[in-house]
C-alpha atoms as a PDB file:
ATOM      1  CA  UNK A   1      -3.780 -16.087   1.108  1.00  0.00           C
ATOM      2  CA  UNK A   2      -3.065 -18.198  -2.216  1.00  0.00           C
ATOM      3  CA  UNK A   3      -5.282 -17.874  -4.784  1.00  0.00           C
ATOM      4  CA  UNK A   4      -6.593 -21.196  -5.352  1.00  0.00           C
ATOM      5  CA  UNK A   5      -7.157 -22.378  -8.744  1.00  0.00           C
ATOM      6  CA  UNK A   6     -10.413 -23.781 -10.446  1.00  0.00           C
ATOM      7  CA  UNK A   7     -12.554 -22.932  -7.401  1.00  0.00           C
ATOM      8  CA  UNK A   8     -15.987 -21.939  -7.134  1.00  0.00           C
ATOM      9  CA  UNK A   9     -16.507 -18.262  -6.218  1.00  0.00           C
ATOM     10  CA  UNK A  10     -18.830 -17.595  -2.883  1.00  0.00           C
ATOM     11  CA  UNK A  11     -21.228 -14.933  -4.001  1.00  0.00           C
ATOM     12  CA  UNK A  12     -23.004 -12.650  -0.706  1.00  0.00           C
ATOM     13  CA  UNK A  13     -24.989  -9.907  -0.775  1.00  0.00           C
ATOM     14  CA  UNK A  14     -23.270  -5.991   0.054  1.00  0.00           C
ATOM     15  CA  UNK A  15     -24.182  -5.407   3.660  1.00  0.00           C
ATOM     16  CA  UNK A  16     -22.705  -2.537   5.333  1.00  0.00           C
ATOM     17  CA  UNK A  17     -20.263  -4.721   7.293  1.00  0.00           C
ATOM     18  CA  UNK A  18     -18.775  -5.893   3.969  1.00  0.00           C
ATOM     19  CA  UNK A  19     -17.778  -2.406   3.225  1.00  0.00           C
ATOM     20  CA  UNK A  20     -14.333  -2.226   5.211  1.00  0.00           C
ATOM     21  CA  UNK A  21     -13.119  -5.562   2.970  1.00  0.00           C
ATOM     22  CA  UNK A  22     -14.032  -3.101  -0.432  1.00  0.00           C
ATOM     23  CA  UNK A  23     -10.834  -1.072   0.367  1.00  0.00           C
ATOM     24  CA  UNK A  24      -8.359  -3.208  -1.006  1.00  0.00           C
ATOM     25  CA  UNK A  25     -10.255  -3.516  -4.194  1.00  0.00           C
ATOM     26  CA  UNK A  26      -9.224  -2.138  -7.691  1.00  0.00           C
ATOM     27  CA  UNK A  27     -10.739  -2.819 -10.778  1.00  0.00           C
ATOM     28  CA  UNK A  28      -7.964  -1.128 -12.891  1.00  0.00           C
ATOM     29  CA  UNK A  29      -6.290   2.014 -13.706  1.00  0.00           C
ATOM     30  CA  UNK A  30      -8.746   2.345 -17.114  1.00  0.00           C
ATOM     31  CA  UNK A  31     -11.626   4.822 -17.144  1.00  0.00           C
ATOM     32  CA  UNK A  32     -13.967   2.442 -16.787  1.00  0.00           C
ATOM     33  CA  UNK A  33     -11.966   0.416 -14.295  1.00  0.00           C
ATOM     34  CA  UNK A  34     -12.015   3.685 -12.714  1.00  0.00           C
ATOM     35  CA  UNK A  35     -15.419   4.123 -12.223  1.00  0.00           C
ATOM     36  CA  UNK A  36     -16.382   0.458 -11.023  1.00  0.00           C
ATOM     37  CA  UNK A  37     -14.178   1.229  -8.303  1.00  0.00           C
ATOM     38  CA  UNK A  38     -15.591   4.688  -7.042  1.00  0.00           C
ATOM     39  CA  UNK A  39     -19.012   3.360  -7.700  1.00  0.00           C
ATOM     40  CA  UNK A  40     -18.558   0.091  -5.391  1.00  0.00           C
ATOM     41  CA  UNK A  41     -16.515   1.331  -2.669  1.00  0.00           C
ATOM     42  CA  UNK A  42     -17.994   5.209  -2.848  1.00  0.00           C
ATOM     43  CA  UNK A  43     -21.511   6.180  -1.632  1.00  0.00           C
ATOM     44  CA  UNK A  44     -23.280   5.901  -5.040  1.00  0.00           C
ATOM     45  CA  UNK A  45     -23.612   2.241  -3.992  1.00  0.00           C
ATOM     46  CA  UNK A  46     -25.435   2.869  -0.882  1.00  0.00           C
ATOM     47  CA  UNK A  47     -27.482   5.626  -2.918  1.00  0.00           C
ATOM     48  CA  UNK A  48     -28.259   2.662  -5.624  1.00  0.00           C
ATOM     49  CA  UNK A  49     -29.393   0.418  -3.138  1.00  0.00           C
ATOM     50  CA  UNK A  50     -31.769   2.940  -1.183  1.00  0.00           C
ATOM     51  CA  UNK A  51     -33.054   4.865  -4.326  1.00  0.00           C
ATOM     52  CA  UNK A  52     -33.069   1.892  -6.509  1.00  0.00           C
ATOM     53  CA  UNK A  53     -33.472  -1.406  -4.042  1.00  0.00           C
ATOM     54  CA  UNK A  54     -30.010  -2.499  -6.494  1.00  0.00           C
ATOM     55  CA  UNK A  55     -29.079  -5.604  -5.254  1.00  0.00           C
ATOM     56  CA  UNK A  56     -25.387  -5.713  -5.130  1.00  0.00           C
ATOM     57  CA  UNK A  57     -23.752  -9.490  -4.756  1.00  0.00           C
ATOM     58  CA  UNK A  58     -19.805  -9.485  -3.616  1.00  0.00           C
ATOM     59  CA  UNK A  59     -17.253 -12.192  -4.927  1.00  0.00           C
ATOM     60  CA  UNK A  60     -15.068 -14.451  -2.845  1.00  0.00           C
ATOM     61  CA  UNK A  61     -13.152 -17.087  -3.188  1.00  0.00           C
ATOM     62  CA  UNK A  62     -13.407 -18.766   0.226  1.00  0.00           C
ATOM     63  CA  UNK A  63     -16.058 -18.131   2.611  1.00  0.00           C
ATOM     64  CA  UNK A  64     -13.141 -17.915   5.146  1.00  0.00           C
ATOM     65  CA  UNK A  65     -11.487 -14.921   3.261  1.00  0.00           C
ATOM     66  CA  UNK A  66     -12.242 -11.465   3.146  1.00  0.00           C
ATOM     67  CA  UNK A  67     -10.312 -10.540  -0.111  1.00  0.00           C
ATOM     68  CA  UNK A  68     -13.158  -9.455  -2.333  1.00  0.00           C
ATOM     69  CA  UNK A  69     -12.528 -11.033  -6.245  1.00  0.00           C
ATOM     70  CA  UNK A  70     -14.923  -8.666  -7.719  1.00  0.00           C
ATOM     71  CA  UNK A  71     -18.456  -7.751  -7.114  1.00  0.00           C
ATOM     72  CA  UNK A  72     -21.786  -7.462  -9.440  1.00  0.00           C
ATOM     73  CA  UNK A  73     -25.153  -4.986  -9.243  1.00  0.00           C
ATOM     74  CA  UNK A  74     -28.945  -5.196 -10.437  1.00  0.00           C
ATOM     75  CA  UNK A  75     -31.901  -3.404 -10.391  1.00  0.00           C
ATOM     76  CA  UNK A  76     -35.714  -3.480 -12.377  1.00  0.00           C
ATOM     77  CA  UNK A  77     -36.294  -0.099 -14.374  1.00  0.00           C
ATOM     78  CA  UNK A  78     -38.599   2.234 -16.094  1.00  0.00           C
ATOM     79  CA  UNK A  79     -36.775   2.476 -19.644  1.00  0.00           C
ATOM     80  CA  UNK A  80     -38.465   5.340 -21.540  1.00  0.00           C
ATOM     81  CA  UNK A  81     -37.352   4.153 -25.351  1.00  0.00           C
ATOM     82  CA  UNK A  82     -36.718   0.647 -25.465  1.00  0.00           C
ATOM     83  CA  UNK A  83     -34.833  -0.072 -27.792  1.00  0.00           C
ATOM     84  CA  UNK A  84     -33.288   3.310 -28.571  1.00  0.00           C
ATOM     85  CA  UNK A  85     -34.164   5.569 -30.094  1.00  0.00           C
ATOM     86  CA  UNK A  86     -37.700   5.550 -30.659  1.00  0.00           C
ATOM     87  CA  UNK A  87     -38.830   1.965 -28.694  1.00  0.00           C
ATOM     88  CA  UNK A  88     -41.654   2.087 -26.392  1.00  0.00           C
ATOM     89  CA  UNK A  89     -41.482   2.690 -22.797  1.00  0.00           C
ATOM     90  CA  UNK A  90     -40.605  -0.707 -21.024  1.00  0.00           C
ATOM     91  CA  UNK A  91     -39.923  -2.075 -17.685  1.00  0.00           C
ATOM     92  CA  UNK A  92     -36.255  -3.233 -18.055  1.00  0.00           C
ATOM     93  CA  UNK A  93     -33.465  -4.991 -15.465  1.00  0.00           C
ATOM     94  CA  UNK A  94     -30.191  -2.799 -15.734  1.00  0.00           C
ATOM     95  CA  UNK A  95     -26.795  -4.003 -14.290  1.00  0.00           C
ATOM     96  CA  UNK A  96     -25.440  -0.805 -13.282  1.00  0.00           C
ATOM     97  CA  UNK A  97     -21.733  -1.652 -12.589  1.00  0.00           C
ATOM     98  CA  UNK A  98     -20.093  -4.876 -12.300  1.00  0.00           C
ATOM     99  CA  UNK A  99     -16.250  -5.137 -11.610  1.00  0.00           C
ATOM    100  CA  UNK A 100     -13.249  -7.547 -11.138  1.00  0.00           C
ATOM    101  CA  UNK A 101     -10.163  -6.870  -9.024  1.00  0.00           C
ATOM    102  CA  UNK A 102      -7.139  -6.297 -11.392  1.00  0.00           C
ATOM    103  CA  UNK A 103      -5.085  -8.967  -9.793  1.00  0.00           C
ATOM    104  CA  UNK A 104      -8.151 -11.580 -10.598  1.00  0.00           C
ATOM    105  CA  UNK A 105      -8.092 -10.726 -14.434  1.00  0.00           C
ATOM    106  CA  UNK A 106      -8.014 -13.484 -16.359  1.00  0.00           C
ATOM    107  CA  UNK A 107      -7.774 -15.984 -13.922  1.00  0.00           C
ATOM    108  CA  UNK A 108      -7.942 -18.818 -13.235  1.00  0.00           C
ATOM    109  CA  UNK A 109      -6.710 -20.205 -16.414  1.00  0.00           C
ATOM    110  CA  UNK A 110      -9.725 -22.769 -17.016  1.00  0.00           C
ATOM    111  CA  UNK A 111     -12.659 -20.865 -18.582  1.00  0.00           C
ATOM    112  CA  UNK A 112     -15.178 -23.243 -17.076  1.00  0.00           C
ATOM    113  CA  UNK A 113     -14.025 -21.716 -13.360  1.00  0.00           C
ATOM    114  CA  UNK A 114     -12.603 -18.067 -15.034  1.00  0.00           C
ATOM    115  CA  UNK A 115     -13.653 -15.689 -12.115  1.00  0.00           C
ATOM    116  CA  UNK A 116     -15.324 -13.089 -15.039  1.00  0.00           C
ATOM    117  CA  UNK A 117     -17.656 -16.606 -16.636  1.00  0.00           C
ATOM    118  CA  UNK A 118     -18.767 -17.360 -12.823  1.00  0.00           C
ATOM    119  CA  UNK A 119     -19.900 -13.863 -11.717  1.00  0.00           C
ATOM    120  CA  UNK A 120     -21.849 -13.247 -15.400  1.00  0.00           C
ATOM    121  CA  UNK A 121     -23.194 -16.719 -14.707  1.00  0.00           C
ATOM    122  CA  UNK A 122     -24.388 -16.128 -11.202  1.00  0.00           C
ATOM    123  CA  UNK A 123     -25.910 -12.622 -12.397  1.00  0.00           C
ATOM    124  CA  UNK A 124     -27.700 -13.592 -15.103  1.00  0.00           C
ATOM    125  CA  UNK A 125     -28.759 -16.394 -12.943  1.00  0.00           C
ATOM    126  CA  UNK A 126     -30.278 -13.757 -10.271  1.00  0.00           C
ATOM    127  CA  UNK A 127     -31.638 -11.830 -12.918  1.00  0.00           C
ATOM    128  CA  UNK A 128     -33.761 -14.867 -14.240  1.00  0.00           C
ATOM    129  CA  UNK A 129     -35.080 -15.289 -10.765  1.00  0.00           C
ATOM    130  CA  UNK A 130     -35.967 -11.476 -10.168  1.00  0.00           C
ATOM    131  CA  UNK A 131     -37.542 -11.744 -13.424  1.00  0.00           C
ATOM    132  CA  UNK A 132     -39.537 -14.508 -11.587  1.00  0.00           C
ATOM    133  CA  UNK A 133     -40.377 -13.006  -9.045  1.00  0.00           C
ATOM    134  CA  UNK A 134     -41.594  -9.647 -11.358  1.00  0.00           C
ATOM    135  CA  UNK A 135     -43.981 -12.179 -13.228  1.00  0.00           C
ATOM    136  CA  UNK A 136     -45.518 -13.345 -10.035  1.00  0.00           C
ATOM    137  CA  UNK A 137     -46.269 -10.432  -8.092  1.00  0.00           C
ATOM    138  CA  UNK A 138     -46.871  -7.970 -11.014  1.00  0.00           C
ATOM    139  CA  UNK A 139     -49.619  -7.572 -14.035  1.00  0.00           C
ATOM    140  CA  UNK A 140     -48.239  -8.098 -17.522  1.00  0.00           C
ATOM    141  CA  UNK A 141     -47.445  -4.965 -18.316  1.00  0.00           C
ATOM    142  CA  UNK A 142     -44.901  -4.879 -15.582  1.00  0.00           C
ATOM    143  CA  UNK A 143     -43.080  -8.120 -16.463  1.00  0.00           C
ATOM    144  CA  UNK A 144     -39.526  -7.936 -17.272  1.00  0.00           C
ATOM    145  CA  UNK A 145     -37.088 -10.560 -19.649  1.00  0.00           C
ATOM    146  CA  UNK A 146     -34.626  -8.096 -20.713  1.00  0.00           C
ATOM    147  CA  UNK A 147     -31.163  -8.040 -18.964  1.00  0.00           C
ATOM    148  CA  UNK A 148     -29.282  -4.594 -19.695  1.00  0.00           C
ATOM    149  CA  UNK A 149     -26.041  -2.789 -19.481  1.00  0.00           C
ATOM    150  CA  UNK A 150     -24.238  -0.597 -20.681  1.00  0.00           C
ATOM    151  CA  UNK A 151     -20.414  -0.517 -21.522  1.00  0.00           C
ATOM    152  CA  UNK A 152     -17.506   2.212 -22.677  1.00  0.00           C
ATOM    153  CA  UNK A 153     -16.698   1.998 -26.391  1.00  0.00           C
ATOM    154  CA  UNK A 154     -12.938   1.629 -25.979  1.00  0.00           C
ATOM    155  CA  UNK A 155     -13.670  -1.620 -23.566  1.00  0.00           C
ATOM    156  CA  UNK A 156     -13.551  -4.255 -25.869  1.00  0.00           C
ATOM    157  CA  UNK A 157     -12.162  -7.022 -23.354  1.00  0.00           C
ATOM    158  CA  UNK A 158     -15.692  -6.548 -21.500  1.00  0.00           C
ATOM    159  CA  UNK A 159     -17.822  -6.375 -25.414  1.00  0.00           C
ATOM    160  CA  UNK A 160     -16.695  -9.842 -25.758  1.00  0.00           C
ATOM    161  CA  UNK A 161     -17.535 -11.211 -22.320  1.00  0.00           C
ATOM    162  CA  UNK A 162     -20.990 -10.104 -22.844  1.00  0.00           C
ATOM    163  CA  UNK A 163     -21.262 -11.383 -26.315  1.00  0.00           C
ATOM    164  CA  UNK A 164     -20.246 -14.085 -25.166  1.00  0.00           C
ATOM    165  CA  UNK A 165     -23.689 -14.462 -22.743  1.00  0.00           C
ATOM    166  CA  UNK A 166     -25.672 -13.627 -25.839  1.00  0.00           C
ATOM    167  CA  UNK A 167     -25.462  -9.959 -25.036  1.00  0.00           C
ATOM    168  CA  UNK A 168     -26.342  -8.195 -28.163  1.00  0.00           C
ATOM    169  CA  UNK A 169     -25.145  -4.436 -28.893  1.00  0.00           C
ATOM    170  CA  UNK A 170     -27.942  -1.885 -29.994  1.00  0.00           C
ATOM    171  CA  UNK A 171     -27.375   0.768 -32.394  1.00  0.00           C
ATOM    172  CA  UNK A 172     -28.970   4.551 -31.470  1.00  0.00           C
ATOM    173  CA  UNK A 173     -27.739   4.456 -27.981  1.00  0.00           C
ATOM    174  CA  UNK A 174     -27.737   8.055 -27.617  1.00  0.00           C
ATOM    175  CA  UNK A 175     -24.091   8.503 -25.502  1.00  0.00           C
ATOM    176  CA  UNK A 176     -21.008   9.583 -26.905  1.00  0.00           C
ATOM    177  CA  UNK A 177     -18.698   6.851 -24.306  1.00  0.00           C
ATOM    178  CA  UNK A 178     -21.015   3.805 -24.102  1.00  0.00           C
ATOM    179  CA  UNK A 179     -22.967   1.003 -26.056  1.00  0.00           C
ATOM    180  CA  UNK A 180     -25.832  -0.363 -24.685  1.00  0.00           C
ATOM    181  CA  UNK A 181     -26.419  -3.798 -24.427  1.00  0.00           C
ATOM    182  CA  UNK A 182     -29.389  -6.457 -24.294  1.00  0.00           C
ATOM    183  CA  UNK A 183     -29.951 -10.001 -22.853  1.00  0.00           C
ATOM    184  CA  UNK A 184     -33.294 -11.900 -23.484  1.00  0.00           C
ATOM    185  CA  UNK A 185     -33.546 -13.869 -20.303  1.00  0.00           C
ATOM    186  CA  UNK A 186     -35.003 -17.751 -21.156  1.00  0.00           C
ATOM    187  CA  UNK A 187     -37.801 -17.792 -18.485  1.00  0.00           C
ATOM    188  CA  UNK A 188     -39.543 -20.995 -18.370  1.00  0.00           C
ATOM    189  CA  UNK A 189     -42.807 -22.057 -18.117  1.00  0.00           C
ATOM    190  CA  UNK A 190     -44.038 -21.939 -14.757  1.00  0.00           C
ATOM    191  CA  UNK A 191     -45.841 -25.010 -15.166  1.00  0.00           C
ATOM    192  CA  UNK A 192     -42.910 -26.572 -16.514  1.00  0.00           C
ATOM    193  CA  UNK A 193     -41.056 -25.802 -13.067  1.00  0.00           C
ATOM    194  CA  UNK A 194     -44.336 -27.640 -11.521  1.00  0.00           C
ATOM    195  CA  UNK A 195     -43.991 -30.558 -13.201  1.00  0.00           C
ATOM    196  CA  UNK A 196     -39.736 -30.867 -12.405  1.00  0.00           C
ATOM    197  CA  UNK A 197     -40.541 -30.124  -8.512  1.00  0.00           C
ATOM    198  CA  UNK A 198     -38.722 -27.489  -8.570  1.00  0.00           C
END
């Protein structure tokens, strides 16, 4: 099929039926890329999801296609230093591997449909609502409004994507390959999502 241009991506859940359209994807011949790949079409992403409960949302581009454009993961955690080094021990959400398809790089030329902007938009969009969710069934103590990752050193292309969603980089990460990163969700006031019917 044609890749369409400036198109809104279809985002679905990973069920185990989606996993015989993850064959044909490949996130790049990096280290990284590498690893986004193995993790998503290996079994560390059933492991993830059953260890975990990771949520882990696939990327289309028609709901009538199965070529997957790239995929995205999230979890809550128990953080023991947050922020590293010496933070306190905090209840956290982690992305633990998101990845495009090499031939969907860049594309489509308009950033306001860019298949890379509409998956970190849709993520950070389910992590507001998980954060939610956290807040409503959980004391304060176990509430969540930090959005995490982690990302290699040597992948700057991916360092600016982030920054660019007001991810911020955080010095004494302890790990020799990776940065970690931090997102402060903007959870609203529940009564203000009373008073918009929402």
């Amino acid at each position: 099929m044609t890749q369409p241009e400036n198109q809104l991506l279809f985002a679905d859940e990973l069920t185990i039926a989606d996993r015989k359209f993850l064959a044909g994807l490949h996130c790049g011949d990096e280290p990284w890329s590498r690893a986004a790949t193995e993790w998503i079409r290996g079994s560390e992403v059933i492991d993830s999801i059953s260890r975990n409960q990771t949520k882990v949302w696939i990327y289309r581009y028609s709901d009538a296609d199965d070529a997957i454009v790239g995929f995205s993961s999230l979890f809550a955690t128990q953080w023991l230093s947050w922020p590293p080094p010496s933070g306190k021990r905090s209840r956290l959400l982690y992305i633990p591997q998101l990845g495009i398809d090499r031939r969907y790089r860049g594309k489509p030329d308009s950033p306001e449909f860019r298949y890379s902007n509409q998956i970190m938009e849709h993520l950070i969009g389910e992590a507001k609502k998980l954060a939610k969710q956290i807040r409503e069934g959980k004391p304060p103590k176990k509430h969540v409004d930090l959005l995490t990752l982690r990302v290699h050193k040597d992948n700057t292309v991916a360092q600016r994507v982030y920054a660019r969603y007001c991810f911020q980089l955080l010095p004494g990460f302890d790990d020799e390959n990776h940065f970690a990163m931090e997102h402060k969700l903007a959870l609203e006031d529940p009564a203000s999502d009373l008073e918009s019917g929402d």
